[in-house]
Protein backbone atom coordinates (compact mmCIF):
# COMPACT_ATOMS: atom_id res chain seq x y z
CA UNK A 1 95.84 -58.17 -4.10
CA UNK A 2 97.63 -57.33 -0.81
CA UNK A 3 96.69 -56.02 2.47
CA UNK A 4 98.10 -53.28 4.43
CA UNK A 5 97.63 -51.29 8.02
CA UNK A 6 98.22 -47.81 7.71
CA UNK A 7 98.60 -46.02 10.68
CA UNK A 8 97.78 -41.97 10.77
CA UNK A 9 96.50 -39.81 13.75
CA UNK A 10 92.98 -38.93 13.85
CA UNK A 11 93.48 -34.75 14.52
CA UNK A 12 95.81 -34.88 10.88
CA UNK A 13 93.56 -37.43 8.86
CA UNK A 14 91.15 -39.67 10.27
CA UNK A 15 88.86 -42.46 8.61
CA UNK A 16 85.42 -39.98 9.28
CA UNK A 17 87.22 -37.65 6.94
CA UNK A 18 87.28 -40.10 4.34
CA UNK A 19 84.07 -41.21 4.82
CA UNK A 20 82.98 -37.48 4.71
CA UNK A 21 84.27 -37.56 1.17
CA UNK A 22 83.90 -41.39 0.00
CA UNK A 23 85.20 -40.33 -3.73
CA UNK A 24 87.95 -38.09 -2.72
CA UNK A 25 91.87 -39.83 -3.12
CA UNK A 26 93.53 -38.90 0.15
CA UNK A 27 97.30 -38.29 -0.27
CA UNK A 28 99.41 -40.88 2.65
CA UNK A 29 101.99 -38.02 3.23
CA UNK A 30 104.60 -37.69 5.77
CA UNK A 31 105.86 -41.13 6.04
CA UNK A 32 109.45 -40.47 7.26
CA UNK A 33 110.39 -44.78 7.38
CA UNK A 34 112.64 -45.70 4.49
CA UNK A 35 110.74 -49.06 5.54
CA UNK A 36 107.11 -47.70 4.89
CA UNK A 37 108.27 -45.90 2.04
CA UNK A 38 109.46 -48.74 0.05
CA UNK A 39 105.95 -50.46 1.21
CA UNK A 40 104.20 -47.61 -0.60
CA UNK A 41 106.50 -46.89 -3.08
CA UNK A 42 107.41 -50.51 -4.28
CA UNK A 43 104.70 -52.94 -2.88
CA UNK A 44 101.40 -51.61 -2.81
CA UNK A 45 98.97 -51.58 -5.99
CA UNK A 46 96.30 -49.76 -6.91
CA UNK A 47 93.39 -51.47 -5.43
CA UNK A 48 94.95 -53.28 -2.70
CA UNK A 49 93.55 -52.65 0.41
CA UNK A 50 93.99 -51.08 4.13
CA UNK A 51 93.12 -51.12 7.44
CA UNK A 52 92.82 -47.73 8.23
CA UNK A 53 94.46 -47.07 12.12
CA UNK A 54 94.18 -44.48 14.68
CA UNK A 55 97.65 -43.93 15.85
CA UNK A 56 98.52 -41.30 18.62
CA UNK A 57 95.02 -40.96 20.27
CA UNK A 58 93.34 -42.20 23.79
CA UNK A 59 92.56 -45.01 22.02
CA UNK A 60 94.49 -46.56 18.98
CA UNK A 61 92.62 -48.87 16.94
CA UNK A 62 91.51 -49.89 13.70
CA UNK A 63 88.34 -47.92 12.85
CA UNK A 64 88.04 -48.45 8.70
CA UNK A 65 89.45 -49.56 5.54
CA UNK A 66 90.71 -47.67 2.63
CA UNK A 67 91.46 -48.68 -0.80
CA UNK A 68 95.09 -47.77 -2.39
CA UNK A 69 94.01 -45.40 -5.38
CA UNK A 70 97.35 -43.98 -7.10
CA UNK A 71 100.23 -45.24 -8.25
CA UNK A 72 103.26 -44.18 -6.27
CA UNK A 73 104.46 -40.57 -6.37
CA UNK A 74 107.07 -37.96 -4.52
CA UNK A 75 105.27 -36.76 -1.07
CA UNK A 76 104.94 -32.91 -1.53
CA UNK A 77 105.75 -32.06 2.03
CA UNK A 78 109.56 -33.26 1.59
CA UNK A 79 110.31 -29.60 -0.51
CA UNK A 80 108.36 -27.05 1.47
CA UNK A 81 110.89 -25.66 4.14
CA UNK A 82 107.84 -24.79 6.92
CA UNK A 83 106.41 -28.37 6.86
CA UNK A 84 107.29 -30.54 9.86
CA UNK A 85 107.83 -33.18 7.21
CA UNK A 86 110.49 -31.26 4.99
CA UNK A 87 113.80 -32.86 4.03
CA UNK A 88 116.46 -30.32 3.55
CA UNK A 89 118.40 -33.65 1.52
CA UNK A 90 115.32 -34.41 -0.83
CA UNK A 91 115.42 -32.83 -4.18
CA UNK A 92 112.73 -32.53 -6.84
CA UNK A 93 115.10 -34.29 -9.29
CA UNK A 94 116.24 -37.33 -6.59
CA UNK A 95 113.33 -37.55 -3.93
CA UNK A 96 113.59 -39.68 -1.07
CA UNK A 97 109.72 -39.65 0.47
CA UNK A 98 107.28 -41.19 -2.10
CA UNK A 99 103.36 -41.57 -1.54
CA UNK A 100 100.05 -43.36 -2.60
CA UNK A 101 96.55 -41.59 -2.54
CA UNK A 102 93.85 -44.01 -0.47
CA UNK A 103 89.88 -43.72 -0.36
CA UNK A 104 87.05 -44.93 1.76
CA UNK A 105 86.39 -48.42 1.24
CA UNK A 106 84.04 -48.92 4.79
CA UNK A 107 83.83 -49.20 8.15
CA UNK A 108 82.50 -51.11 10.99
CA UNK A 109 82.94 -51.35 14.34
CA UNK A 110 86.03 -49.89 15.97
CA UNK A 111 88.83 -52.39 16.77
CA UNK A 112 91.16 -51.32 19.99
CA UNK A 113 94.94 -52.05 20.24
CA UNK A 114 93.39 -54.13 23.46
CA UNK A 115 91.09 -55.74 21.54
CA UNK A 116 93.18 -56.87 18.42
CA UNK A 117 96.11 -57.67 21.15
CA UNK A 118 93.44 -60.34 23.28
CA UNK A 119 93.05 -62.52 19.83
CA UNK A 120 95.11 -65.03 19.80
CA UNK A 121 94.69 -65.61 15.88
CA UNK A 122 96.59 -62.25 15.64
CA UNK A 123 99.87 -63.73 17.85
CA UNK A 124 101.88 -63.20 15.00
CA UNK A 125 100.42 -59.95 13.44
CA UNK A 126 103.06 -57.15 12.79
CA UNK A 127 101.36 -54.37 14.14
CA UNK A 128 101.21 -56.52 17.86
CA UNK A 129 105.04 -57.04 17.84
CA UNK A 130 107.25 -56.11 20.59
CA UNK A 131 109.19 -52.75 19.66
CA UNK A 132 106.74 -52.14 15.77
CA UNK A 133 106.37 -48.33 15.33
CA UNK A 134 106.21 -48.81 11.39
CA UNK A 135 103.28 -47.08 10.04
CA UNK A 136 102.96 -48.97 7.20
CA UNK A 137 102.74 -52.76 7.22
CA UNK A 138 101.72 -56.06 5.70
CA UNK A 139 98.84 -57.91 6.80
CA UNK A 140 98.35 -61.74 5.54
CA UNK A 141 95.29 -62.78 3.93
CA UNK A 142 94.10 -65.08 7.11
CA UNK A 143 94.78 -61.76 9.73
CA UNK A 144 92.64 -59.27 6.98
CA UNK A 145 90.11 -62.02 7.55
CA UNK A 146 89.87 -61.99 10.68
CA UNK A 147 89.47 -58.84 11.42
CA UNK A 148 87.37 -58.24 8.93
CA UNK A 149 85.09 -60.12 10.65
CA UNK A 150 85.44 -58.87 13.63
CA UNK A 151 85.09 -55.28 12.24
CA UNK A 152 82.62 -55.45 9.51
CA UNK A 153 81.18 -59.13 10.09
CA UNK A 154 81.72 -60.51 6.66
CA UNK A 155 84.26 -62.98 7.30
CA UNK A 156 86.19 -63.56 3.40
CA UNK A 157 86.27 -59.93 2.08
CA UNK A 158 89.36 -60.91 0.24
CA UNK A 159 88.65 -60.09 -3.55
């Protein structure tokens, strides 16, 4: 099991659509960071989980978690010339953009860059570091802990 933040911006998909649909799988597309691409495409397993971020709002915060639900597979929006996220270089045959499908795993209380930035048992934490615009990345076991606590109040959701 591993744990992941996953940044995406409410207006495209945001964690109340997921929990409008708790069953649906979610495709993670447009990830344009040969970094967070070889997260998704190499790293993650089905059934790890995420924290599930608001990027590119008033606001930016954690506000749920979502569970990784596919194996990896080529990100649709790479071929299709009108998409903001086409690749003129990717072919069907050698893609370069890969994706995972997540769900709703739950959701608490919402967790503000501020917020997350004032604990000092997240001095360390990826997401908090000087110049990070990944968004995709590792979280350690003792940072999902935290914060799940902090978020959900159950302090060892760790499976």
């Amino acid at each position: 099991m591993q744990y992941w933040l996953m940044k995406s911006e409410p207006d495209d998909v945001s964690i109340d659509d997921l929990a409008a649909e708790p069953q649906r799988a979610f495709p993670w597309t447009g990830v344009r960071n040969y970094q967070a691409r070889n997260f998704m495409r190499d790293a993650m397993q089905v059934g790890d989980l995420a924290f599930f971020y608001h990027a590119g709002c008033a606001e930016p915060g954690i506000a749920g978690i979502c569970e990784i639900c596919s194996e990896s597979y080529p990100d649709p929006t790479q071929f299709v010339a009108v998409d903001p996220y086409f690749d003129p270089k990717s072919t069907r045959e050698n893609p370069r953009w890969w994706l995972r499908d997540v769900r709703f795993a739950g959701r608490g209380r919402y967790l503000s860059l501020g917020a997350l930035r004032a604990c000092p048992e997240l001095a360390t934490m990826r997401l908090l570091a000087r110049g990070n615009r990944l968004s995709i990345t590792p979280v350690s076991v003792a940072e999902w802990n935290f914060i799940a606590g902090q978020l959900l109040g159950r302090h060892d959701l760790t499976r």
